[in-house]
C-alpha atoms as a PDB file:
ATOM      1  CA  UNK A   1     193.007  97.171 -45.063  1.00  0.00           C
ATOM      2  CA  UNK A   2     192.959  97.852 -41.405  1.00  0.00           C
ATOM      3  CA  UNK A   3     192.519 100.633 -39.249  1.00  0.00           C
ATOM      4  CA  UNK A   4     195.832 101.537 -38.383  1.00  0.00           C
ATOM      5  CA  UNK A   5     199.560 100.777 -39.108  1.00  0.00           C
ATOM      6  CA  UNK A   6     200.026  98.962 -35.650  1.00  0.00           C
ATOM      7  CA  UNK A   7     197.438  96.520 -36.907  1.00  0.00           C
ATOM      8  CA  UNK A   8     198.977  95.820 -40.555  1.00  0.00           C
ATOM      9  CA  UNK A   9     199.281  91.600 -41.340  1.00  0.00           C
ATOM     10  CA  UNK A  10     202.066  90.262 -42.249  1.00  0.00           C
ATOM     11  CA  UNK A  11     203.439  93.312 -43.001  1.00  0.00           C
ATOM     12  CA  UNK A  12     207.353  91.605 -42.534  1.00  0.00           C
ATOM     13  CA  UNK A  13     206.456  89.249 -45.698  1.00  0.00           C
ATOM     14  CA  UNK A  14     204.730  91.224 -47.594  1.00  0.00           C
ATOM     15  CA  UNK A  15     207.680  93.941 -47.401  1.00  0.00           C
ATOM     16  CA  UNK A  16     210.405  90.916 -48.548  1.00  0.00           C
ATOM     17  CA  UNK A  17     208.241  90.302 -51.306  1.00  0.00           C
ATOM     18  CA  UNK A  18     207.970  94.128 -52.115  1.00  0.00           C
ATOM     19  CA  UNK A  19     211.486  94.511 -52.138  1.00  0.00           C
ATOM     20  CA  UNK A  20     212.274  91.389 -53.868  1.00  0.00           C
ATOM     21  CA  UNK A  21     210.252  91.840 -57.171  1.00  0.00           C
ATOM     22  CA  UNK A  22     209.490  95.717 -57.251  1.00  0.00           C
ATOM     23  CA  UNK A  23     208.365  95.318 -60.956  1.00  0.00           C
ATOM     24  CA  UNK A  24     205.697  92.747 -60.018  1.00  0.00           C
ATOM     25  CA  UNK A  25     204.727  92.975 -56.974  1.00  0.00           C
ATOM     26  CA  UNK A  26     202.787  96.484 -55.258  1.00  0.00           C
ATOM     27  CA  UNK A  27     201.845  96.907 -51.791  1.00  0.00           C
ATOM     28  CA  UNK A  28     200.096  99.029 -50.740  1.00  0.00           C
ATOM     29  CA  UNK A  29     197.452  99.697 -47.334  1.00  0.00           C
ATOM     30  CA  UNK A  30     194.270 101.230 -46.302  1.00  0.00           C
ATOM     31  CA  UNK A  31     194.581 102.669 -43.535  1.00  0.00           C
ATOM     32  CA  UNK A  32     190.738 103.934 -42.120  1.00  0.00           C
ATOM     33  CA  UNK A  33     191.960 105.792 -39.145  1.00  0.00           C
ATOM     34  CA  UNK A  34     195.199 107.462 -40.443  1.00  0.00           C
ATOM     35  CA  UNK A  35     194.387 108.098 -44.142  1.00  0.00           C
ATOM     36  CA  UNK A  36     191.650 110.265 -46.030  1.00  0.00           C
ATOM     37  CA  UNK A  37     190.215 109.044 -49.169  1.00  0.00           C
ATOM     38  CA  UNK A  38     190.221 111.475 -52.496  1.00  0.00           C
ATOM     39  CA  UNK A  39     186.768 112.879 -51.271  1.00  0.00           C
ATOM     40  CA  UNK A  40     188.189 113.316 -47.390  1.00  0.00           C
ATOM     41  CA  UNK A  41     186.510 110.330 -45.950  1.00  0.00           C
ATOM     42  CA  UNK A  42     188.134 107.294 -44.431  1.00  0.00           C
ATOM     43  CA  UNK A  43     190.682 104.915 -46.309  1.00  0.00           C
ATOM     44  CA  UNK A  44     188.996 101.859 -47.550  1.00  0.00           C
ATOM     45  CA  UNK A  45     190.305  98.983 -49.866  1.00  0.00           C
ATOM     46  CA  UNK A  46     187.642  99.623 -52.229  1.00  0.00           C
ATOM     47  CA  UNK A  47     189.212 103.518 -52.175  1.00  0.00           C
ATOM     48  CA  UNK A  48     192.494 102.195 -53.216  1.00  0.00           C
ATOM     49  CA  UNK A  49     191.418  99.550 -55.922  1.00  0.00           C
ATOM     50  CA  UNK A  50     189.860 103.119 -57.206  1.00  0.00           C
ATOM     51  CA  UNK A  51     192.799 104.934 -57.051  1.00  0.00           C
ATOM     52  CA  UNK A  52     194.668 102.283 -58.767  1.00  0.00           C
ATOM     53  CA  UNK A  53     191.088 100.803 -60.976  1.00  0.00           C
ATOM     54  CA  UNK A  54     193.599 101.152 -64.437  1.00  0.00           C
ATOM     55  CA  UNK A  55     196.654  99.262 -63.821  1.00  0.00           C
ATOM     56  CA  UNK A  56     194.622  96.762 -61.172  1.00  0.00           C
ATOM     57  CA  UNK A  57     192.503  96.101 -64.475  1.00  0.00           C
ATOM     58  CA  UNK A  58     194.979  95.759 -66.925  1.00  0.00           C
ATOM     59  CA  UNK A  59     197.012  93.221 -64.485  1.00  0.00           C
ATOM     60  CA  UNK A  60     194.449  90.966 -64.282  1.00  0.00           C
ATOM     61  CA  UNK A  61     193.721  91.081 -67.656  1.00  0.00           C
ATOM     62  CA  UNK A  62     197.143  89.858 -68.348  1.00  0.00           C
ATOM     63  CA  UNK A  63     197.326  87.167 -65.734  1.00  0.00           C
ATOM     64  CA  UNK A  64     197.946  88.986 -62.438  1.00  0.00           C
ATOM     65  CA  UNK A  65     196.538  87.678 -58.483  1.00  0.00           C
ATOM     66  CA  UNK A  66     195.717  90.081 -55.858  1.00  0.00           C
ATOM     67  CA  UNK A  67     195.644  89.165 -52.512  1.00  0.00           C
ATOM     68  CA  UNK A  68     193.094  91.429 -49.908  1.00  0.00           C
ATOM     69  CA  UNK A  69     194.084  91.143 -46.278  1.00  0.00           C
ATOM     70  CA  UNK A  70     191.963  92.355 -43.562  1.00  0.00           C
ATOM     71  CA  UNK A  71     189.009  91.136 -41.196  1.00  0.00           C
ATOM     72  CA  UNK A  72     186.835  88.789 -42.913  1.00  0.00           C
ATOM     73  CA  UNK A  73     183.140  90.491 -41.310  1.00  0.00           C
ATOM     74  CA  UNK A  74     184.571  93.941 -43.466  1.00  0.00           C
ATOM     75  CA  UNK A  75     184.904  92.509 -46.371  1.00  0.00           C
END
């Protein structure tokens, strides 16, 4: 998560990846200061591991990693 698309890491890579195993790989950003959460506040990580809570729990459960990216004091 960051605040806005112009700060996004390694956004090159991570779309390659993306694009090179769509069934196993989902990408995905919060974006604070251009996206709204479900209850109109700002986009945070922990927003989008919400959104997504069922299939992020039943990937790990069968094996899955997940990789956060974004300043280290905000998480």
């Amino acid at each position: 998560g960051v605040a806005n698309t112009d700060a996004l890491l390694y956004d090159d890579e991570l779309q390659s990846i993306a694009a090179a195993h769509p069934d196993n790989f989902r990408l995905d950003y919060a974006l604070s200061r251009e996206q709204s959460n479900v209850k109109g506040g700002k986009m945070y990580i922990q927003d989008k591991v919400e959104e997504y809570s069922d299939e992020v729990f039943d990937r790990l459960d069968n094996g899955a990693h997940m990789y956060f990216c974004g300043l280290k004091g905000m998480m």
